[in-house]
C-alpha atoms as a PDB file:
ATOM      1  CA  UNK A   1      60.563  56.624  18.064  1.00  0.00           C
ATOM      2  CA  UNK A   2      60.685  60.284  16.864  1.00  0.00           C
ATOM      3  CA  UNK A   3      59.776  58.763  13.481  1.00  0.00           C
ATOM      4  CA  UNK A   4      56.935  56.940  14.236  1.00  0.00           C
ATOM      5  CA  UNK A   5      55.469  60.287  16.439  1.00  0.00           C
ATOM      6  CA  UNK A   6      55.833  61.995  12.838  1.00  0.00           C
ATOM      7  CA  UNK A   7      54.333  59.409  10.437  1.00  0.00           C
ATOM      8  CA  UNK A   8      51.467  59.310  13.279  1.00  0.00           C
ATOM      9  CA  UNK A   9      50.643  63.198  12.907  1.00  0.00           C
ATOM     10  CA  UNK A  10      51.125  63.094   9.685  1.00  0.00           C
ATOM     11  CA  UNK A  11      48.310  60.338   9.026  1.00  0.00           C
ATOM     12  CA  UNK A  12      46.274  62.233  11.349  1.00  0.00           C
ATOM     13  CA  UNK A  13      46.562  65.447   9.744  1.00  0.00           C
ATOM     14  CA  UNK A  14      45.736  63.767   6.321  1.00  0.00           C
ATOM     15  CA  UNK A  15      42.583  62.235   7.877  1.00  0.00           C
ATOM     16  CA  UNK A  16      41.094  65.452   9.034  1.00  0.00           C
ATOM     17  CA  UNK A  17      41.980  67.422   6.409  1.00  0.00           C
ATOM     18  CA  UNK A  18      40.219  64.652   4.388  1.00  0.00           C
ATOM     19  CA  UNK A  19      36.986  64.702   6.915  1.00  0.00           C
ATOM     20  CA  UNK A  20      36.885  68.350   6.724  1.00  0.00           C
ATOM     21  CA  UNK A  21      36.879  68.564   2.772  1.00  0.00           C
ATOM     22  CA  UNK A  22      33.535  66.648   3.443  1.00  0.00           C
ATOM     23  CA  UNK A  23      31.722  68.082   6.178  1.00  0.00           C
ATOM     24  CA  UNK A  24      32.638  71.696   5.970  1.00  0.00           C
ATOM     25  CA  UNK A  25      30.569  73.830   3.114  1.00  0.00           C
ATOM     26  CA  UNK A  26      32.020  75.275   0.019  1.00  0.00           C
ATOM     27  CA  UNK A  27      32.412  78.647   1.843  1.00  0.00           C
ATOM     28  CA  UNK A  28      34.637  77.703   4.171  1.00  0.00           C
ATOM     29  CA  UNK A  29      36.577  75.400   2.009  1.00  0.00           C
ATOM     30  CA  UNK A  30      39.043  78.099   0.988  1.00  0.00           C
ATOM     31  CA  UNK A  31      41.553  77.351   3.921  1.00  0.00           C
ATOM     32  CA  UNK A  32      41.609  74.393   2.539  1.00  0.00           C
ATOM     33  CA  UNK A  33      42.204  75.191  -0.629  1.00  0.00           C
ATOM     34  CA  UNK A  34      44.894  77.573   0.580  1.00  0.00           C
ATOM     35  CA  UNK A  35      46.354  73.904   2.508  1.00  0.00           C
ATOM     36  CA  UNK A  36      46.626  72.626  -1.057  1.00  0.00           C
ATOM     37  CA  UNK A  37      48.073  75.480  -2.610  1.00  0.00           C
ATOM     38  CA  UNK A  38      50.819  75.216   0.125  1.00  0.00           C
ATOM     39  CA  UNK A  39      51.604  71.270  -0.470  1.00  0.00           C
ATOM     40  CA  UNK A  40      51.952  71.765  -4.180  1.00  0.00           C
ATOM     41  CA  UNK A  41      54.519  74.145  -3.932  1.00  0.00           C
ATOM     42  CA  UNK A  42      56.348  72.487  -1.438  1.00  0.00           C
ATOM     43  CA  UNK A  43      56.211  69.221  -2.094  1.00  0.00           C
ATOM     44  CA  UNK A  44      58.619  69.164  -5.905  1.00  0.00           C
ATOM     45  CA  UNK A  45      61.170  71.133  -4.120  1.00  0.00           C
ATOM     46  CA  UNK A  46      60.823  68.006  -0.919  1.00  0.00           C
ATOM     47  CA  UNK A  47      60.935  65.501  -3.380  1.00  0.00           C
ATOM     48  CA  UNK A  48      63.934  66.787  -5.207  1.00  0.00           C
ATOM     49  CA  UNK A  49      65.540  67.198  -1.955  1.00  0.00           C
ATOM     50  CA  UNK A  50      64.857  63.597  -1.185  1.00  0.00           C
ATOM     51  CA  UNK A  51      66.093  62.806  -4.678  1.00  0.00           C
ATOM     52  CA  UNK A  52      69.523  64.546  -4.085  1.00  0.00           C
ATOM     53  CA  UNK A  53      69.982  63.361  -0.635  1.00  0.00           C
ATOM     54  CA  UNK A  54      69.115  59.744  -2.312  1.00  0.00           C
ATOM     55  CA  UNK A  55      71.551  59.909  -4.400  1.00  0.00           C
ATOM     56  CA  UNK A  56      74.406  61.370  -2.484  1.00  0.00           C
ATOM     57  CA  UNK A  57      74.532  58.907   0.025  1.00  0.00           C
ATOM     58  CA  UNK A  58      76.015  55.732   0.336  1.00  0.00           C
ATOM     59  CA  UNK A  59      74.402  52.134   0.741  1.00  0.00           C
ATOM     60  CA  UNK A  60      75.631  50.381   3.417  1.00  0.00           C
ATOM     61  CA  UNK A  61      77.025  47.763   1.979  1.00  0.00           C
ATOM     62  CA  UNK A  62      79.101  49.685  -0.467  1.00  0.00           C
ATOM     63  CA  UNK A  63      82.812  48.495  -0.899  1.00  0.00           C
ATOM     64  CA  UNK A  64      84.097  52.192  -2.115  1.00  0.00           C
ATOM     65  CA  UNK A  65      82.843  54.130   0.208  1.00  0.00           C
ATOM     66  CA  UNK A  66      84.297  51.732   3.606  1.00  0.00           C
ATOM     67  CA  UNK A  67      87.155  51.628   1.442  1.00  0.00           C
ATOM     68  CA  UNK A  68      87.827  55.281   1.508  1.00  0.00           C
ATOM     69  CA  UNK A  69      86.784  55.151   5.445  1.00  0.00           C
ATOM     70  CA  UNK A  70      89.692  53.298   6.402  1.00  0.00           C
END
């Protein structure tokens, strides 16, 4: 439930930020340049996180790791 609250603000914040690269004028586009700047920093070091964490973890399904469980 907590997940689908997230992915919800998330879309939401995507939308406006979209709307507002529109409507606002070029003078006050700067925060959202700034909004950019912020995302493309953080968003390798995310995705290598999520890369890691990917890889580090076992399927559910997998024999060795039940195996070692038990």
């Amino acid at each position: 439930m907590v997940m689908r609250i997230f992915v919800f603000l998330i879309i939401l914040v995507a939308i406006a930020v979209g709307l507002f690269a529109l409507v606002l004028p070029r003078d006050q586009l700067i925060r959202l340049i700034i909004f950019r700047d912020f995302f493309d920093v953080t968003l390798p070091i995310l995705a290598f996180g999520a890369l890691v964490k990917y890889l580090c973890t076992c399927c559910v399904n997998c024999k060795i790791c039940h195996e070692k469980k038990e």
